[in-house]
PDB file of N, CA and C in Angstrom:
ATOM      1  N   UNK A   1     121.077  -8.173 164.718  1.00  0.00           N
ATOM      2  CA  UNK A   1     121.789  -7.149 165.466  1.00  0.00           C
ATOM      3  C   UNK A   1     123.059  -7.730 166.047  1.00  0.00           C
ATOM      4  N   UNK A   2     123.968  -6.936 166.034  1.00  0.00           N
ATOM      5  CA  UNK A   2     125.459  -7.412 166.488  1.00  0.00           C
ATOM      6  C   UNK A   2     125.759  -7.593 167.933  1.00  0.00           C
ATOM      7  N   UNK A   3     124.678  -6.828 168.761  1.00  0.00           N
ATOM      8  CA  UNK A   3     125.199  -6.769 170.490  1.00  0.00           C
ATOM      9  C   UNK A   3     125.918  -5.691 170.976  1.00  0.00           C
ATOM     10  N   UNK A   4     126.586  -4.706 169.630  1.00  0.00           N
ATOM     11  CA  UNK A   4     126.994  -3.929 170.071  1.00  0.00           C
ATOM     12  C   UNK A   4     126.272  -2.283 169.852  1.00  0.00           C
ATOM     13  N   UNK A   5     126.835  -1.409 170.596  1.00  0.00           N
ATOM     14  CA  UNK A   5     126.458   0.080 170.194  1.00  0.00           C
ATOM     15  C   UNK A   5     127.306   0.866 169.975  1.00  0.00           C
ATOM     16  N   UNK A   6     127.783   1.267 168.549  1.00  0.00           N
ATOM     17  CA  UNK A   6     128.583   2.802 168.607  1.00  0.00           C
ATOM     18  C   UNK A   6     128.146   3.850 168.790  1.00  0.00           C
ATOM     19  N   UNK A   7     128.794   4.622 169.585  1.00  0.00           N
ATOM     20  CA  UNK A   7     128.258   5.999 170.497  1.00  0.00           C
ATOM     21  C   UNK A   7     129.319   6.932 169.451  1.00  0.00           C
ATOM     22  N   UNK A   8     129.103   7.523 169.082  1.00  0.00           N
ATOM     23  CA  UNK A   8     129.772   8.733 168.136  1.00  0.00           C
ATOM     24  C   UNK A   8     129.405  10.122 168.257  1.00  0.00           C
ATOM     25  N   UNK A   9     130.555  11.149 168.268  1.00  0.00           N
ATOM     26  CA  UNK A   9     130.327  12.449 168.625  1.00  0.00           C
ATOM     27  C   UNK A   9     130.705  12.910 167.167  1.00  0.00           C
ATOM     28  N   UNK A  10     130.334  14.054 166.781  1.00  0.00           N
ATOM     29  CA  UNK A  10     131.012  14.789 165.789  1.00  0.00           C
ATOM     30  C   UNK A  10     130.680  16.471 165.973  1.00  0.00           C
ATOM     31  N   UNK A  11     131.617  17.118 165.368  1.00  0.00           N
ATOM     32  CA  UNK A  11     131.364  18.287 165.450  1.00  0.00           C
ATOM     33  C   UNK A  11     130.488  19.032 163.852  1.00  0.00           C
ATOM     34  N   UNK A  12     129.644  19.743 163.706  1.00  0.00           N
ATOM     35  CA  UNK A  12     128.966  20.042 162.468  1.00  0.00           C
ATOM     36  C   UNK A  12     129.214  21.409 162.411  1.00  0.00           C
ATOM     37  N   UNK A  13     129.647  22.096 161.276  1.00  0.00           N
ATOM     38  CA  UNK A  13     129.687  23.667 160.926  1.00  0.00           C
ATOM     39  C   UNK A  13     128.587  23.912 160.090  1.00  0.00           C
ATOM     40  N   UNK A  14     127.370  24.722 160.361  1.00  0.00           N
ATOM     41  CA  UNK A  14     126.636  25.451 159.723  1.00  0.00           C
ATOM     42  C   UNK A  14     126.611  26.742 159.109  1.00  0.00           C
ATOM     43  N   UNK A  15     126.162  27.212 158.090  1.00  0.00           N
ATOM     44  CA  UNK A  15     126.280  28.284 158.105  1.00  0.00           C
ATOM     45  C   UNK A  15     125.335  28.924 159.116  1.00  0.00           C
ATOM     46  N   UNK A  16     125.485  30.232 160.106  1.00  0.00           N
ATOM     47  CA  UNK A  16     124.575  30.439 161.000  1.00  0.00           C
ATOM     48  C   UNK A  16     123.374  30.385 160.620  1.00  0.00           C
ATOM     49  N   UNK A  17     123.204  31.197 159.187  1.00  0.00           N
ATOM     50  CA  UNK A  17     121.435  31.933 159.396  1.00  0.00           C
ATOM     51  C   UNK A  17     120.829  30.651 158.791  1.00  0.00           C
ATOM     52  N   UNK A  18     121.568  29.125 158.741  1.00  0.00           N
ATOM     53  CA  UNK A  18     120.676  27.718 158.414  1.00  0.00           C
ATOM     54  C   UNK A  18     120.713  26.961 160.028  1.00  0.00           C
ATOM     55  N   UNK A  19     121.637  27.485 161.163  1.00  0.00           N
ATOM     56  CA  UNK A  19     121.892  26.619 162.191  1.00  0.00           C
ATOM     57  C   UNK A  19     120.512  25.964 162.712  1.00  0.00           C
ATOM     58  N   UNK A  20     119.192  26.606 162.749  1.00  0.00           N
ATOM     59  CA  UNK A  20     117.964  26.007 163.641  1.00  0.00           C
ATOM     60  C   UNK A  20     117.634  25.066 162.222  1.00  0.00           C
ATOM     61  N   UNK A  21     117.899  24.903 160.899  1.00  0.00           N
ATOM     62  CA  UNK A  21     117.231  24.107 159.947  1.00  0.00           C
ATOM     63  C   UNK A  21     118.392  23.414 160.315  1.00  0.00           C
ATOM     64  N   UNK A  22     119.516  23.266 160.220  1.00  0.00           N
ATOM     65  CA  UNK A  22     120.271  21.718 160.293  1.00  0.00           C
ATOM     66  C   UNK A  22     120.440  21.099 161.846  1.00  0.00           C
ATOM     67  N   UNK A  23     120.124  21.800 162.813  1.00  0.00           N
ATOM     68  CA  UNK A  23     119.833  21.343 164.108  1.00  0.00           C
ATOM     69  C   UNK A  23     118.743  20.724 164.346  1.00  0.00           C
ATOM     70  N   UNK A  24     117.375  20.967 163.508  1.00  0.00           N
ATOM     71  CA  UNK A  24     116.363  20.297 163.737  1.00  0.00           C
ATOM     72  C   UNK A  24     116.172  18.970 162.391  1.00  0.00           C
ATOM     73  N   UNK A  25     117.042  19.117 161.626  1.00  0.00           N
ATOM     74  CA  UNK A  25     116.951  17.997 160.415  1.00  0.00           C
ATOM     75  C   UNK A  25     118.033  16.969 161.347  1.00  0.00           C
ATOM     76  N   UNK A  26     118.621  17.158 161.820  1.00  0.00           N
ATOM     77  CA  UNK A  26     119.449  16.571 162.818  1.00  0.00           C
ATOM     78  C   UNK A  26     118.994  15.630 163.810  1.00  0.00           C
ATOM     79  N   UNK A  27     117.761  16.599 164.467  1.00  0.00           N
ATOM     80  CA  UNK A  27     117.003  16.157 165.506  1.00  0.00           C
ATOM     81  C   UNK A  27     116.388  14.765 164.972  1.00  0.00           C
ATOM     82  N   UNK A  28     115.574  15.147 163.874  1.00  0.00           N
ATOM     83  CA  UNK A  28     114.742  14.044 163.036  1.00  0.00           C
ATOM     84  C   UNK A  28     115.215  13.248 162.805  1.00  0.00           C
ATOM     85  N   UNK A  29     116.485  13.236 162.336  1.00  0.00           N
ATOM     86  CA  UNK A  29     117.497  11.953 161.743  1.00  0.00           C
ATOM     87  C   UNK A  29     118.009  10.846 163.086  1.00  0.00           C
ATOM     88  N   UNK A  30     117.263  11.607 164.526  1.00  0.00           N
ATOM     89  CA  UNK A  30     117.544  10.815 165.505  1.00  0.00           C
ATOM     90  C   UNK A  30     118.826  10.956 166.654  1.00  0.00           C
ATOM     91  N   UNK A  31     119.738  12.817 166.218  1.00  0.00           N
ATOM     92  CA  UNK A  31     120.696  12.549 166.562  1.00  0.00           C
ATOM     93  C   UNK A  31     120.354  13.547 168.368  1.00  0.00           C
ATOM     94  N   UNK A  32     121.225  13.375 169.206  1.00  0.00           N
ATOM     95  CA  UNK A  32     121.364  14.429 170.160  1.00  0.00           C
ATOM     96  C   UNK A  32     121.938  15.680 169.523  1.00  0.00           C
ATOM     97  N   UNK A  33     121.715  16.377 170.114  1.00  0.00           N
ATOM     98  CA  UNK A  33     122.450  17.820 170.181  1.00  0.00           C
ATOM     99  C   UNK A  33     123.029  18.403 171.629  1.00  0.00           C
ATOM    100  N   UNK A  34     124.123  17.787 171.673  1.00  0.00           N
ATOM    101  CA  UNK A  34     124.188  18.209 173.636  1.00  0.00           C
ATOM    102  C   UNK A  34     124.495  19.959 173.506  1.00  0.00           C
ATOM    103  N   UNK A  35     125.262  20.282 172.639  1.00  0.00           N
ATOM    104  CA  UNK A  35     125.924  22.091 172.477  1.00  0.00           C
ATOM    105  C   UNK A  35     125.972  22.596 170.900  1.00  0.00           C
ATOM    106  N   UNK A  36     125.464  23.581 171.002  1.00  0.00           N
ATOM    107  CA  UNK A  36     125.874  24.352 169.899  1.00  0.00           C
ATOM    108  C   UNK A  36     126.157  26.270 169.927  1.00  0.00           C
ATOM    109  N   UNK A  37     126.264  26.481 169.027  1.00  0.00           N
ATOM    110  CA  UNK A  37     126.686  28.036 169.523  1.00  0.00           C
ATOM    111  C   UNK A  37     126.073  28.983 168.406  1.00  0.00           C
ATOM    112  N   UNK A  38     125.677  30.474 168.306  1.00  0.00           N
ATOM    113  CA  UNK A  38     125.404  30.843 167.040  1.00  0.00           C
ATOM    114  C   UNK A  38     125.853  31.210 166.120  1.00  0.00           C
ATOM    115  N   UNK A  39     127.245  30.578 165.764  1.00  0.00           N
ATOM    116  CA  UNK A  39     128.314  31.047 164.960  1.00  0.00           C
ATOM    117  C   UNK A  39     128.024  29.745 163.983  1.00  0.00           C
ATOM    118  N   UNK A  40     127.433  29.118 164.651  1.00  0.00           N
ATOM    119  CA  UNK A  40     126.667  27.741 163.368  1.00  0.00           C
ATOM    120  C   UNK A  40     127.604  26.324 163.846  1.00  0.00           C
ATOM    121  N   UNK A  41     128.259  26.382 165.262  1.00  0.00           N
ATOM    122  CA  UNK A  41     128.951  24.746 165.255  1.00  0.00           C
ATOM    123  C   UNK A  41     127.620  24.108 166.238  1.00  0.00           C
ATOM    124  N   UNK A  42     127.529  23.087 165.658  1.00  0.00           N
ATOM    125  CA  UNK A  42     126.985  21.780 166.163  1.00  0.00           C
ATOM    126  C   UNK A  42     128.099  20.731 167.221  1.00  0.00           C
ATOM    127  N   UNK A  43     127.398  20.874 168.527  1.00  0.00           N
ATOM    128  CA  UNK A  43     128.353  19.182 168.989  1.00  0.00           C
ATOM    129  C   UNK A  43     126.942  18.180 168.938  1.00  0.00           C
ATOM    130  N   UNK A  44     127.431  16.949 168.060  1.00  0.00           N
ATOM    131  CA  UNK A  44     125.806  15.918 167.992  1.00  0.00           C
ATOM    132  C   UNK A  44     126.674  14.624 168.076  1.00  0.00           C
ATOM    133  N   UNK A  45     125.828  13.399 168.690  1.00  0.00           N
ATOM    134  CA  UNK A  45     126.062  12.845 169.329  1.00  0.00           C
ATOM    135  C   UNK A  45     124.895  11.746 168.941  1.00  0.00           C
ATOM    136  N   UNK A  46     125.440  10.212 168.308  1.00  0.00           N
ATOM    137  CA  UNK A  46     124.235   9.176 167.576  1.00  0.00           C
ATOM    138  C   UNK A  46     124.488   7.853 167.783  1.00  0.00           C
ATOM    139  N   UNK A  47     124.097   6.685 168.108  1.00  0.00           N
ATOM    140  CA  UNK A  47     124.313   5.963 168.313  1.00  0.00           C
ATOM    141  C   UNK A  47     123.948   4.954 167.217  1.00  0.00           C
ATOM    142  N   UNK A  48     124.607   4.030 166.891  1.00  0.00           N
ATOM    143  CA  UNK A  48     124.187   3.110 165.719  1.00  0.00           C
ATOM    144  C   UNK A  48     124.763   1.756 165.742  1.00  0.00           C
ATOM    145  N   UNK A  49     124.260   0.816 164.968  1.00  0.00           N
ATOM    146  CA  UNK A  49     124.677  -0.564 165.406  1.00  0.00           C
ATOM    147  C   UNK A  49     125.720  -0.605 165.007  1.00  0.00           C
ATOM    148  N   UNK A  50     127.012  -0.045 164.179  1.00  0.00           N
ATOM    149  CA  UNK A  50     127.678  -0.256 163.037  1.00  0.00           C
ATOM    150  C   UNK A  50     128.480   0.760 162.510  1.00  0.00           C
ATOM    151  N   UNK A  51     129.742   0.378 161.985  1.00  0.00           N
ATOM    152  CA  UNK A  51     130.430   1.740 161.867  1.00  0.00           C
ATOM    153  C   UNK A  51     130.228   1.855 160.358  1.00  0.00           C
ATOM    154  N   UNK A  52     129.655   1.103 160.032  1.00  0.00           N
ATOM    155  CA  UNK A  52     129.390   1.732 158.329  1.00  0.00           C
ATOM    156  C   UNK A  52     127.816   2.617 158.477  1.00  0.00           C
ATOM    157  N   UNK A  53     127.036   2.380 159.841  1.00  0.00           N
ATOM    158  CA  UNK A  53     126.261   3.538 159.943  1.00  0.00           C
ATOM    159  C   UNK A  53     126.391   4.971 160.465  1.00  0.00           C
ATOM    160  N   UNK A  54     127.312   5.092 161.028  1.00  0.00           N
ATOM    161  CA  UNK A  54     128.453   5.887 161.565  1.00  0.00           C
ATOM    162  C   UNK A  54     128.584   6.825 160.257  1.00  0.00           C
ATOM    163  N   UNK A  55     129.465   6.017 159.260  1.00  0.00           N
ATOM    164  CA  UNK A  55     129.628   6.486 158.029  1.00  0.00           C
ATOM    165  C   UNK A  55     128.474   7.583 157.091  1.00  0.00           C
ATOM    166  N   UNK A  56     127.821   6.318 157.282  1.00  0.00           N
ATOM    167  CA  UNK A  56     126.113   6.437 156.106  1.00  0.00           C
ATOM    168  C   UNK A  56     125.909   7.796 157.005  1.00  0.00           C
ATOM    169  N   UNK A  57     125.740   8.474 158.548  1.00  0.00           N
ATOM    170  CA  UNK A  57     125.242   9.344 159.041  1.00  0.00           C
ATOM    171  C   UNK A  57     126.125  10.858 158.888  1.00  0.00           C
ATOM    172  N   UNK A  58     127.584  10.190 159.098  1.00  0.00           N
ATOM    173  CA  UNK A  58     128.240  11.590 158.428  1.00  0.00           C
ATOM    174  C   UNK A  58     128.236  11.812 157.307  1.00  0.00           C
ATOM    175  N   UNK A  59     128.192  11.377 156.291  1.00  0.00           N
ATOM    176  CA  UNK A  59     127.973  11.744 154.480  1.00  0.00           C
ATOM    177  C   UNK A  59     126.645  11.943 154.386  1.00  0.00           C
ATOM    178  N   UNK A  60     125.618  11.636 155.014  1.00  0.00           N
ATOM    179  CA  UNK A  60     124.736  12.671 154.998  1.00  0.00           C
ATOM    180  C   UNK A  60     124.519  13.643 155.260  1.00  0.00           C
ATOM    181  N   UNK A  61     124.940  14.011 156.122  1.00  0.00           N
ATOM    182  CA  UNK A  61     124.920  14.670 157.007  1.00  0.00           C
ATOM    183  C   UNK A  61     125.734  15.887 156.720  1.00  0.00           C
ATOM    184  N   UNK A  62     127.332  15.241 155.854  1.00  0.00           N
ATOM    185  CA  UNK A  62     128.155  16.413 155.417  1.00  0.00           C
ATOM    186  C   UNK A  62     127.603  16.861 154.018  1.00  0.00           C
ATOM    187  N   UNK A  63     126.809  16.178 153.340  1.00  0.00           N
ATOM    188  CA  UNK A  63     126.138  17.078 151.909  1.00  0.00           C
ATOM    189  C   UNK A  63     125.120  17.614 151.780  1.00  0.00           C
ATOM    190  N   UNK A  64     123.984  17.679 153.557  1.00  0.00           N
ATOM    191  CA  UNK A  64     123.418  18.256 153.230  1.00  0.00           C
ATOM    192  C   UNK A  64     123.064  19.636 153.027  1.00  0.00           C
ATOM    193  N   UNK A  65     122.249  20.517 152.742  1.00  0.00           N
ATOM    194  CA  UNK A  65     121.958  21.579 152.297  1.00  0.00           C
ATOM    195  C   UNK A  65     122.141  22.518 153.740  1.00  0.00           C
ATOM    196  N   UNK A  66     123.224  23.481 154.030  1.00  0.00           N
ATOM    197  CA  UNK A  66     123.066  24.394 155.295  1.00  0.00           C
ATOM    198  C   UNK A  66     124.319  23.749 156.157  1.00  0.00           C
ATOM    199  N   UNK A  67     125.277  22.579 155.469  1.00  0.00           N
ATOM    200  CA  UNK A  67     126.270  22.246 156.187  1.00  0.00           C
ATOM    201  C   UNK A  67     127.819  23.038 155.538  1.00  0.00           C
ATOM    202  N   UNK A  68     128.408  22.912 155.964  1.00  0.00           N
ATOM    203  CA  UNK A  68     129.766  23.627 155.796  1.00  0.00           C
ATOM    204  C   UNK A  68     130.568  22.012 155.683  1.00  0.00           C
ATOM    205  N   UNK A  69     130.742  21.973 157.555  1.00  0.00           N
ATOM    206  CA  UNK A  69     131.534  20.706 157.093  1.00  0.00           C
ATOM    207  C   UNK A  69     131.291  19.623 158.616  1.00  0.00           C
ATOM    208  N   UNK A  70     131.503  18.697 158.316  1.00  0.00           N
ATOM    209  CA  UNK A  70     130.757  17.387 159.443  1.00  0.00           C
ATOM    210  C   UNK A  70     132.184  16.919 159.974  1.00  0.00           C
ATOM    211  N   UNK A  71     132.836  16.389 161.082  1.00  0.00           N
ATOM    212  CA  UNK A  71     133.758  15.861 161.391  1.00  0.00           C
ATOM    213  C   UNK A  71     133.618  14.582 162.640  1.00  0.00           C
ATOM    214  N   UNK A  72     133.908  13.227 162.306  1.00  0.00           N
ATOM    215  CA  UNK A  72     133.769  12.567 163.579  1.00  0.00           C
ATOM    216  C   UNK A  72     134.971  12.681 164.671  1.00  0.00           C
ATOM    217  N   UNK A  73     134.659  13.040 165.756  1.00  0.00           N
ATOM    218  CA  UNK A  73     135.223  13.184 166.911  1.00  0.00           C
ATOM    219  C   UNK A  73     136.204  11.995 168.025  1.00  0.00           C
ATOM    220  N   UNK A  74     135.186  11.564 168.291  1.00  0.00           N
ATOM    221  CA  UNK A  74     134.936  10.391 168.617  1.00  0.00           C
ATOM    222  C   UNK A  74     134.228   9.224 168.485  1.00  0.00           C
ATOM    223  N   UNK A  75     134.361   8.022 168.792  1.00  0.00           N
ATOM    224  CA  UNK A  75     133.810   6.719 168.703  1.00  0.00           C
ATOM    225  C   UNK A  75     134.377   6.410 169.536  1.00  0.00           C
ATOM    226  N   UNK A  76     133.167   5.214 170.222  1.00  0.00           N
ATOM    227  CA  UNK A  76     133.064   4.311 171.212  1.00  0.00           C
ATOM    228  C   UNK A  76     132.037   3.532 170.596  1.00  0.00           C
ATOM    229  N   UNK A  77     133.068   2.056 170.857  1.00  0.00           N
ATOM    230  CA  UNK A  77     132.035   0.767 170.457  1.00  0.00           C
ATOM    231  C   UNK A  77     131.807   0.375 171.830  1.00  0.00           C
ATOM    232  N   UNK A  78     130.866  -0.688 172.023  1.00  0.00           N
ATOM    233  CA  UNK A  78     130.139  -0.931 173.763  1.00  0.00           C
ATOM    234  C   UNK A  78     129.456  -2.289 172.994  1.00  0.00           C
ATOM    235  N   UNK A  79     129.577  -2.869 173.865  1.00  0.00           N
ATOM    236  CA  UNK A  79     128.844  -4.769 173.512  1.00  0.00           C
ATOM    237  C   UNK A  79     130.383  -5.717 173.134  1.00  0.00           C
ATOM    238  N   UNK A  80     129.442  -6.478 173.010  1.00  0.00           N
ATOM    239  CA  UNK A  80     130.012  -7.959 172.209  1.00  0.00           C
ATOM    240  C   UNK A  80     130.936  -7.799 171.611  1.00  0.00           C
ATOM    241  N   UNK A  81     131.279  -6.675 170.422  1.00  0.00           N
ATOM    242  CA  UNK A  81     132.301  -6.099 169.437  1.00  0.00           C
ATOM    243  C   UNK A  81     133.551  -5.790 169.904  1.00  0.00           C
ATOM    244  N   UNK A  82     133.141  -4.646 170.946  1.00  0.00           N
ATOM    245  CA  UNK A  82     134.312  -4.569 172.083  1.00  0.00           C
ATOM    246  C   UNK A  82     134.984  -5.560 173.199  1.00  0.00           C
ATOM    247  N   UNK A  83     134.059  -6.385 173.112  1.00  0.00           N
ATOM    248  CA  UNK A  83     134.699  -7.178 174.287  1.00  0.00           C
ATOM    249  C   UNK A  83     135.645  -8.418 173.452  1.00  0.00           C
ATOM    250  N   UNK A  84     135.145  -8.560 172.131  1.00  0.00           N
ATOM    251  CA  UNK A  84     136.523  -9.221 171.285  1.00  0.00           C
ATOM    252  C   UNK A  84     137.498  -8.525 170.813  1.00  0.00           C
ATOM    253  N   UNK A  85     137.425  -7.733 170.691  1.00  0.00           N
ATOM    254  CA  UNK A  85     138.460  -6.164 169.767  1.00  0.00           C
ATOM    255  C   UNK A  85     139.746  -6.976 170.656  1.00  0.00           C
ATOM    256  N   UNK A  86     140.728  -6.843 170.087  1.00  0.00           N
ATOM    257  CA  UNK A  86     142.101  -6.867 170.873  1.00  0.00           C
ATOM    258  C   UNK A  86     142.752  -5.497 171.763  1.00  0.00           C
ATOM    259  N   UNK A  87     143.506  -5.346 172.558  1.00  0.00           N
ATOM    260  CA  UNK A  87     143.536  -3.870 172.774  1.00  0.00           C
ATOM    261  C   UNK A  87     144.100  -2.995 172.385  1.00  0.00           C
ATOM    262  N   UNK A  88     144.465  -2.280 172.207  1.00  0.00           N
ATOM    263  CA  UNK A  88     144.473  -0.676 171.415  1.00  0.00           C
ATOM    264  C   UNK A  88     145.515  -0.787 171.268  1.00  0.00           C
ATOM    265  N   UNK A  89     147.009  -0.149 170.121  1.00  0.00           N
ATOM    266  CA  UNK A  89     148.335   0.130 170.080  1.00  0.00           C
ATOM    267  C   UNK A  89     148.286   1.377 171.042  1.00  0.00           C
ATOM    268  N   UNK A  90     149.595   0.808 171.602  1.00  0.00           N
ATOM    269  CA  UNK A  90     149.743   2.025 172.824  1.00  0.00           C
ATOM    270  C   UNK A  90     148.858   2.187 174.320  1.00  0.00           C
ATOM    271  N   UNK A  91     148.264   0.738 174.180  1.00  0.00           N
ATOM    272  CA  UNK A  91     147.446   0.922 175.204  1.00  0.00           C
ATOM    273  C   UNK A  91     147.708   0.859 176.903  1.00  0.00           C
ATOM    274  N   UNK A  92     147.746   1.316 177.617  1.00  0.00           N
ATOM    275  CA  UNK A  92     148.605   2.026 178.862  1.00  0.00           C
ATOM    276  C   UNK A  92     148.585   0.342 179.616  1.00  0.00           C
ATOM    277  N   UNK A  93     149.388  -0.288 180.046  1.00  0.00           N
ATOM    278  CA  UNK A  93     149.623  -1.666 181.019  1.00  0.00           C
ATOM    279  C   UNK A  93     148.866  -0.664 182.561  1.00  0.00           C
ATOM    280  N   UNK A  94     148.114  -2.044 183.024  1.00  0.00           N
ATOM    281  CA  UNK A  94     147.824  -2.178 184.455  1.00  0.00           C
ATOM    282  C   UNK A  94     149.307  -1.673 185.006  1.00  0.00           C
ATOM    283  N   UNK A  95     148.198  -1.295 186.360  1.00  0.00           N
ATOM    284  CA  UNK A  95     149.183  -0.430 187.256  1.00  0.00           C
ATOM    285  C   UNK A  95     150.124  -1.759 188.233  1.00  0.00           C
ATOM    286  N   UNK A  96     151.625  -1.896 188.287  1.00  0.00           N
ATOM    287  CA  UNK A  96     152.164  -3.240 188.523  1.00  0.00           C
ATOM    288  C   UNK A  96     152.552  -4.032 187.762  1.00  0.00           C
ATOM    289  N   UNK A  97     151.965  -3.748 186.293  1.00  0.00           N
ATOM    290  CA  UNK A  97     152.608  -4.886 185.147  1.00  0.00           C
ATOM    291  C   UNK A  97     154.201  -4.346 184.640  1.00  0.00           C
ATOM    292  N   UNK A  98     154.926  -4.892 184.293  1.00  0.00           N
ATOM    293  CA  UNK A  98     156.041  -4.838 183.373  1.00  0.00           C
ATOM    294  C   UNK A  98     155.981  -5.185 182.168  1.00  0.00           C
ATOM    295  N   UNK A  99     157.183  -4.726 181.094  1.00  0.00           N
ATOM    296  CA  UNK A  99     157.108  -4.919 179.538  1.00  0.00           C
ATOM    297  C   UNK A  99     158.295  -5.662 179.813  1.00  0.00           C
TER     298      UNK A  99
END
């Protein structure tokens, strides 16, 4: 294990009259479901060691049977990973620093 955790949001389009079958194949696969609506969008929410599991969870996720279309939102890495990452382009200077 790496030390770290990616926290990932994505948004999922169902077709409605499949939304409770891909919300609960969802469930199983381990993910949250914090919101959804009955027009068939999913907000889900998974955590994984790895952004190639990240990956592996949206391409499943986008072919399966009752999906429209899968989109990642966000990511957040947390651990060890992040604390070497360099920081972000564009990333805002402490309050007091100069360029």
């Amino acid at each position: 294990m790496s030390g770290s955790v990616h926290i990932s949001s994505l948004v999922v389009q169902t077709k409605p009259e499949r939304l409770t079958e891909v919300r609960d194949r969802l469930a199983d696969m381990g993910a949250e479901i914090p919101a959804s609506d009955p027009c068939g969008k999913l907000v889900v929410v998974i955590e994984t060691e790895s952004e190639a599991g990240i990956s592996g969870f949206l391409h499943e996720v986008a072919t399966s049977d009752g999906v429209l279309s899968a989109n990642l939102v966000y990511h957040l890495v947390d651990g060890e990973e992040a604390a070497e990452a360099p920081p972000a382009a564009g990333a805002s200077q402490q309050q007091g620093e100069t360029s």
